[in-house]
Protein backbone atom coordinates (compact mmCIF):
# COMPACT_ATOMS: atom_id res chain seq x y z
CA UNK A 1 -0.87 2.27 -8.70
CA UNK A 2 -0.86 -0.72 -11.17
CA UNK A 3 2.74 -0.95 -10.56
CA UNK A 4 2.90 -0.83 -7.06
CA UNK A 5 -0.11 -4.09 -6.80
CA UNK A 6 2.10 -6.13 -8.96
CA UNK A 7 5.09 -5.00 -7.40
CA UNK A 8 3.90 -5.86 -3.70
CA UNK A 9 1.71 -8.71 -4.89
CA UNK A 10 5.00 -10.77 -6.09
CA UNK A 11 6.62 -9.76 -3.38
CA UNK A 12 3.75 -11.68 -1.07
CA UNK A 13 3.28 -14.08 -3.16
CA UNK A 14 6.99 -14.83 -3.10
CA UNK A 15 7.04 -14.61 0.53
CA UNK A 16 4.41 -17.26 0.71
CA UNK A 17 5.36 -19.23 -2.02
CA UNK A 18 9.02 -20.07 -1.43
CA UNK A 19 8.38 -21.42 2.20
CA UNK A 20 4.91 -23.71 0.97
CA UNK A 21 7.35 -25.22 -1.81
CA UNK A 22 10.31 -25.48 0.73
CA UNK A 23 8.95 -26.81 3.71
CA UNK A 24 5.94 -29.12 1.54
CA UNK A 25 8.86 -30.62 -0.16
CA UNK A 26 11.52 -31.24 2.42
CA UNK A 27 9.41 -31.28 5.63
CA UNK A 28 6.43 -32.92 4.52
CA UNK A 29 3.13 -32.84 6.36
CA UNK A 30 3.95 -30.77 10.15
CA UNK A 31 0.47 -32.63 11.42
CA UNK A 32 -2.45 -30.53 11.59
CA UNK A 33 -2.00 -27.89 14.10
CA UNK A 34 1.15 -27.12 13.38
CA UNK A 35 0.73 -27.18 9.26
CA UNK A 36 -2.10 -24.76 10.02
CA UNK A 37 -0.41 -22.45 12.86
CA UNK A 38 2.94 -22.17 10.24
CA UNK A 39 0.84 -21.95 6.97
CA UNK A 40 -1.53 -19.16 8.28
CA UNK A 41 1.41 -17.12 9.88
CA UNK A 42 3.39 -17.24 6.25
CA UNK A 43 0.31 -15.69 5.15
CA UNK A 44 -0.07 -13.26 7.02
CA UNK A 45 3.99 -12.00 7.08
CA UNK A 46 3.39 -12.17 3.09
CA UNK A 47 0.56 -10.35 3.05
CA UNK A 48 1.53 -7.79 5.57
CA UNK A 49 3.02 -6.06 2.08
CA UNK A 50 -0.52 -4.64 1.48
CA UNK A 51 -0.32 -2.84 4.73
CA UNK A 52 2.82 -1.40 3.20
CA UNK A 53 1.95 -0.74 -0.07
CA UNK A 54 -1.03 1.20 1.00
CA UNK A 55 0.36 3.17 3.32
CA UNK A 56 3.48 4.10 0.78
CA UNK A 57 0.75 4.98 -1.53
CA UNK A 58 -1.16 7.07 0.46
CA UNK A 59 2.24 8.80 1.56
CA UNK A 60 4.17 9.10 -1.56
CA UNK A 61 1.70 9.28 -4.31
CA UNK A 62 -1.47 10.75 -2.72
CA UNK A 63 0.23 13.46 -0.16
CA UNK A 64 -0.65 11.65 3.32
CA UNK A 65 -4.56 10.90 2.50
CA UNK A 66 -6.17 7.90 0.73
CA UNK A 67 -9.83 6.82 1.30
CA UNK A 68 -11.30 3.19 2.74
CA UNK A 69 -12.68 2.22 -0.87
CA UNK A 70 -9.48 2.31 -3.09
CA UNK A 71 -6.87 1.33 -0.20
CA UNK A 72 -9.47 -1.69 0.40
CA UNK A 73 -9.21 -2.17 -3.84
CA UNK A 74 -5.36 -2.20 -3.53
CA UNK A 75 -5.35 -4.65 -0.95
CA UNK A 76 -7.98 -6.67 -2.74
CA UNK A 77 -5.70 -6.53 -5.41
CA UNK A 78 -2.19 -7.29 -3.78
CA UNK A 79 -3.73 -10.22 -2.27
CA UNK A 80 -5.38 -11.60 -5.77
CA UNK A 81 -1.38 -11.27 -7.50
CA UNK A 82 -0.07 -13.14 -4.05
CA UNK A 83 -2.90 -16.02 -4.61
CA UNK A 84 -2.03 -16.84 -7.82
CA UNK A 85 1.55 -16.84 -6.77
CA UNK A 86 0.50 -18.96 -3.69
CA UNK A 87 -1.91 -21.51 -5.84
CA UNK A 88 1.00 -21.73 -8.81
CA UNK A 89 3.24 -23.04 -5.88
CA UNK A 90 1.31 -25.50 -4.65
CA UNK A 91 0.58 -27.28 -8.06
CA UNK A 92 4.30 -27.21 -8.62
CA UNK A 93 4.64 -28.49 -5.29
CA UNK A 94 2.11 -31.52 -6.52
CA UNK A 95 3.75 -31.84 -9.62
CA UNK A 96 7.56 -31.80 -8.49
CA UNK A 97 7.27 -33.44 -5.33
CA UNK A 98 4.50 -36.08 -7.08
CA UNK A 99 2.48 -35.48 -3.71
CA UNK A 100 -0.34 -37.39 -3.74
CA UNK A 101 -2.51 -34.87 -1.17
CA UNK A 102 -6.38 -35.75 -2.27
CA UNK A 103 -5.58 -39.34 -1.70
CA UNK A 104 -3.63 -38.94 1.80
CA UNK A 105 -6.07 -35.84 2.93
CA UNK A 106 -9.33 -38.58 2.13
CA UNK A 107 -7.69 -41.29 4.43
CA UNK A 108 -7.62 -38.72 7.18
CA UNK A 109 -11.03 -38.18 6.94
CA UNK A 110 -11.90 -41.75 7.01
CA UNK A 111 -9.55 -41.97 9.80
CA UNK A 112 -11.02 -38.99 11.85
CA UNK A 113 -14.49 -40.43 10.92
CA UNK A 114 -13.31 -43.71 12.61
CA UNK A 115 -11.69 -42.03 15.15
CA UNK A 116 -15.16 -40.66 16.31
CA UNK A 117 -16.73 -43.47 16.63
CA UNK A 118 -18.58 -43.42 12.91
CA UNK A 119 -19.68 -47.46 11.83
CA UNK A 120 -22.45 -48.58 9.54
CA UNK A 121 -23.69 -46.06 7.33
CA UNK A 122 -22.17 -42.91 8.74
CA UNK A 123 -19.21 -44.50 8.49
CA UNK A 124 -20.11 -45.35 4.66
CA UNK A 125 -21.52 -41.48 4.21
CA UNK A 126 -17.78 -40.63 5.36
CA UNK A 127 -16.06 -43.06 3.29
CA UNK A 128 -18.08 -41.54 0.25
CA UNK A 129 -17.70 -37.92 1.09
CA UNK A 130 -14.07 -38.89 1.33
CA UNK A 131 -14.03 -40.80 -2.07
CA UNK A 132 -16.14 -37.76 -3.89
CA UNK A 133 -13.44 -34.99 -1.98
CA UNK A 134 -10.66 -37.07 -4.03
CA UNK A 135 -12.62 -37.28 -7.09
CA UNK A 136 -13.40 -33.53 -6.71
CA UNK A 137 -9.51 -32.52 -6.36
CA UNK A 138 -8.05 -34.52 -9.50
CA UNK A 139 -10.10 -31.93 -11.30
CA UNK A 140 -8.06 -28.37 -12.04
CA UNK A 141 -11.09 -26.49 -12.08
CA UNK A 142 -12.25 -27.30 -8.92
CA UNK A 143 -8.37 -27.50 -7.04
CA UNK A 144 -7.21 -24.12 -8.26
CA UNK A 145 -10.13 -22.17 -6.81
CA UNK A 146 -10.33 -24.36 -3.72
CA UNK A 147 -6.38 -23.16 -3.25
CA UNK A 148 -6.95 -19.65 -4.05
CA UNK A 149 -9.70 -19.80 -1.46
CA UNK A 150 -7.39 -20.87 1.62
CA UNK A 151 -5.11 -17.79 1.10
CA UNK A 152 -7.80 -14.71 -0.49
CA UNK A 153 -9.59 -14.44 2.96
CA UNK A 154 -6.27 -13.90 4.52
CA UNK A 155 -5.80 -11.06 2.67
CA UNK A 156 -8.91 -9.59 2.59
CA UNK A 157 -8.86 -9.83 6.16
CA UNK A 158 -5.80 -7.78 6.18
CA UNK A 159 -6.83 -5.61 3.34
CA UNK A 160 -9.80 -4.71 5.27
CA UNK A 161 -7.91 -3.68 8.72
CA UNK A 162 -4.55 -1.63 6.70
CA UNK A 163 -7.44 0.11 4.90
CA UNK A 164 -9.77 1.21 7.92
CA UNK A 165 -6.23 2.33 9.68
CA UNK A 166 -4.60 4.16 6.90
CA UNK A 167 -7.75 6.18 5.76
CA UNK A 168 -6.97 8.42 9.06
CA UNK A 169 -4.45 10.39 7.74
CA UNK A 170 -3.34 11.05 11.76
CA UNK A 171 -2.37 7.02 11.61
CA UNK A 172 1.39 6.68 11.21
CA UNK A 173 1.93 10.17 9.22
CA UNK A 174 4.65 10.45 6.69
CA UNK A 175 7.27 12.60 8.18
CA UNK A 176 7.79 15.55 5.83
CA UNK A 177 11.47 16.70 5.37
C-alpha cells in the first residue's frame, strides 16, 4: 500500500505542481476569481488520483472490498505526498521567479480595505494586519504550513467522498475475467 500512496501522491502532486509553476511564472496573477476558480480545479483533477488509487486497491489488492477507515488513511495519505509536492512548487516558484507575493498580497489588502470605505483607525488596523501578514510570510515556518493548508483540505475533502463510495463494494465493481 506504501507504494501505491507514493506512487499516486507524485503523480498529484505533479499534476498540481507543474501547472502552479507554469502558469505563476509565465501568466502571473489571473485576478482573484479566476486564480481561485483555476487553482482549486488543478486540485481537484490532481487529487482525483486518490479516488483511483483507492479504488485500484480495493480491486486489485483487497479482492473488491476495502473499509471507510483505511481508504480514508490512503487518501489522507496521497493528499499529504501531493502537498508537499504542491508547497515545494510554490517556494521554487518564489525563489525562481523572485515573486515578491507577501508584499503584493498586503497591498491588496490595504487596497480592498480602502476600497470599502476603511479611514482613520480601521484603516490603520488594516494597514497593520497587512504589515504583520508580510512579516508573518518572510518566515518558512509559518509559509510552508500556511501553503500546505490551501491544498490538504482539498484532499481530504476528496479523500472523504472516494472513501464513503468505494467502501460499498456494489460501487463501480471490478469486472472479474
Amino acid at each position: 500500500m506504501l507504494r501505491l500512496i507514493v506512487r499516486y501522491g507524485v503523480i498529484a502532486g505533479l499534476i498540481v505542481g507543474i501547472p502552479l509553476f507554469t502558469i505563476t511564472l509565465t501568466v502571473g496573477d489571473l485576478g482573484a476569481p479566476w486564480g481561485y476558480v483555476v487553482g482549486y480545479l488543478i486540485m481537484l483533477i490532481s487529487l482525483s488520483t486518490i479516488f483511483i488509487a483507492i479504488k485500484r486497491h480495493r480491486d486489485t489488492d483487497l479482492g473488491g472490498v476495502i473499509k471507510f477507515w483505511p481508504a480514508l488513511g490512503m487518501g489522507l495519505a496521497i493528499s499529504f505526498v501531493a502537498g508537499i509536492f504542491y508547497v515545494l512548487a510554490w517556494e521554487a516558484v518564489l525563489d525562481i521567479g523572485h515573486l515578491d507575493f507577501a508584499n503584493a498580497y498586503a497591498q491588496s489588502m490595504i487596497a480592498a480595505a480602502k476600497a470599502k470605505g476603511l479611514t482613520g483607525d480601521a484603516l490603520a488596523k488594516a494597514v497593520a494586519e497587512a504589515e504583520q501578514f508580510r512579516t508573518s510570510y518572510a518566515n518558512p515556518l509559518y509559509r510552508l504550513p500556511e501553503t500546505f493548508a490551501e491544498i490538504f483540505p482539498v484532499g481530504v475533502l476528496v479523500s472523504l467522498v472516494s472513501a464513503g463510495l468505494l467502501r460499498n463494494s456494489r460501487f463501480l465493481a471490478a469486472r472479474r475475467a
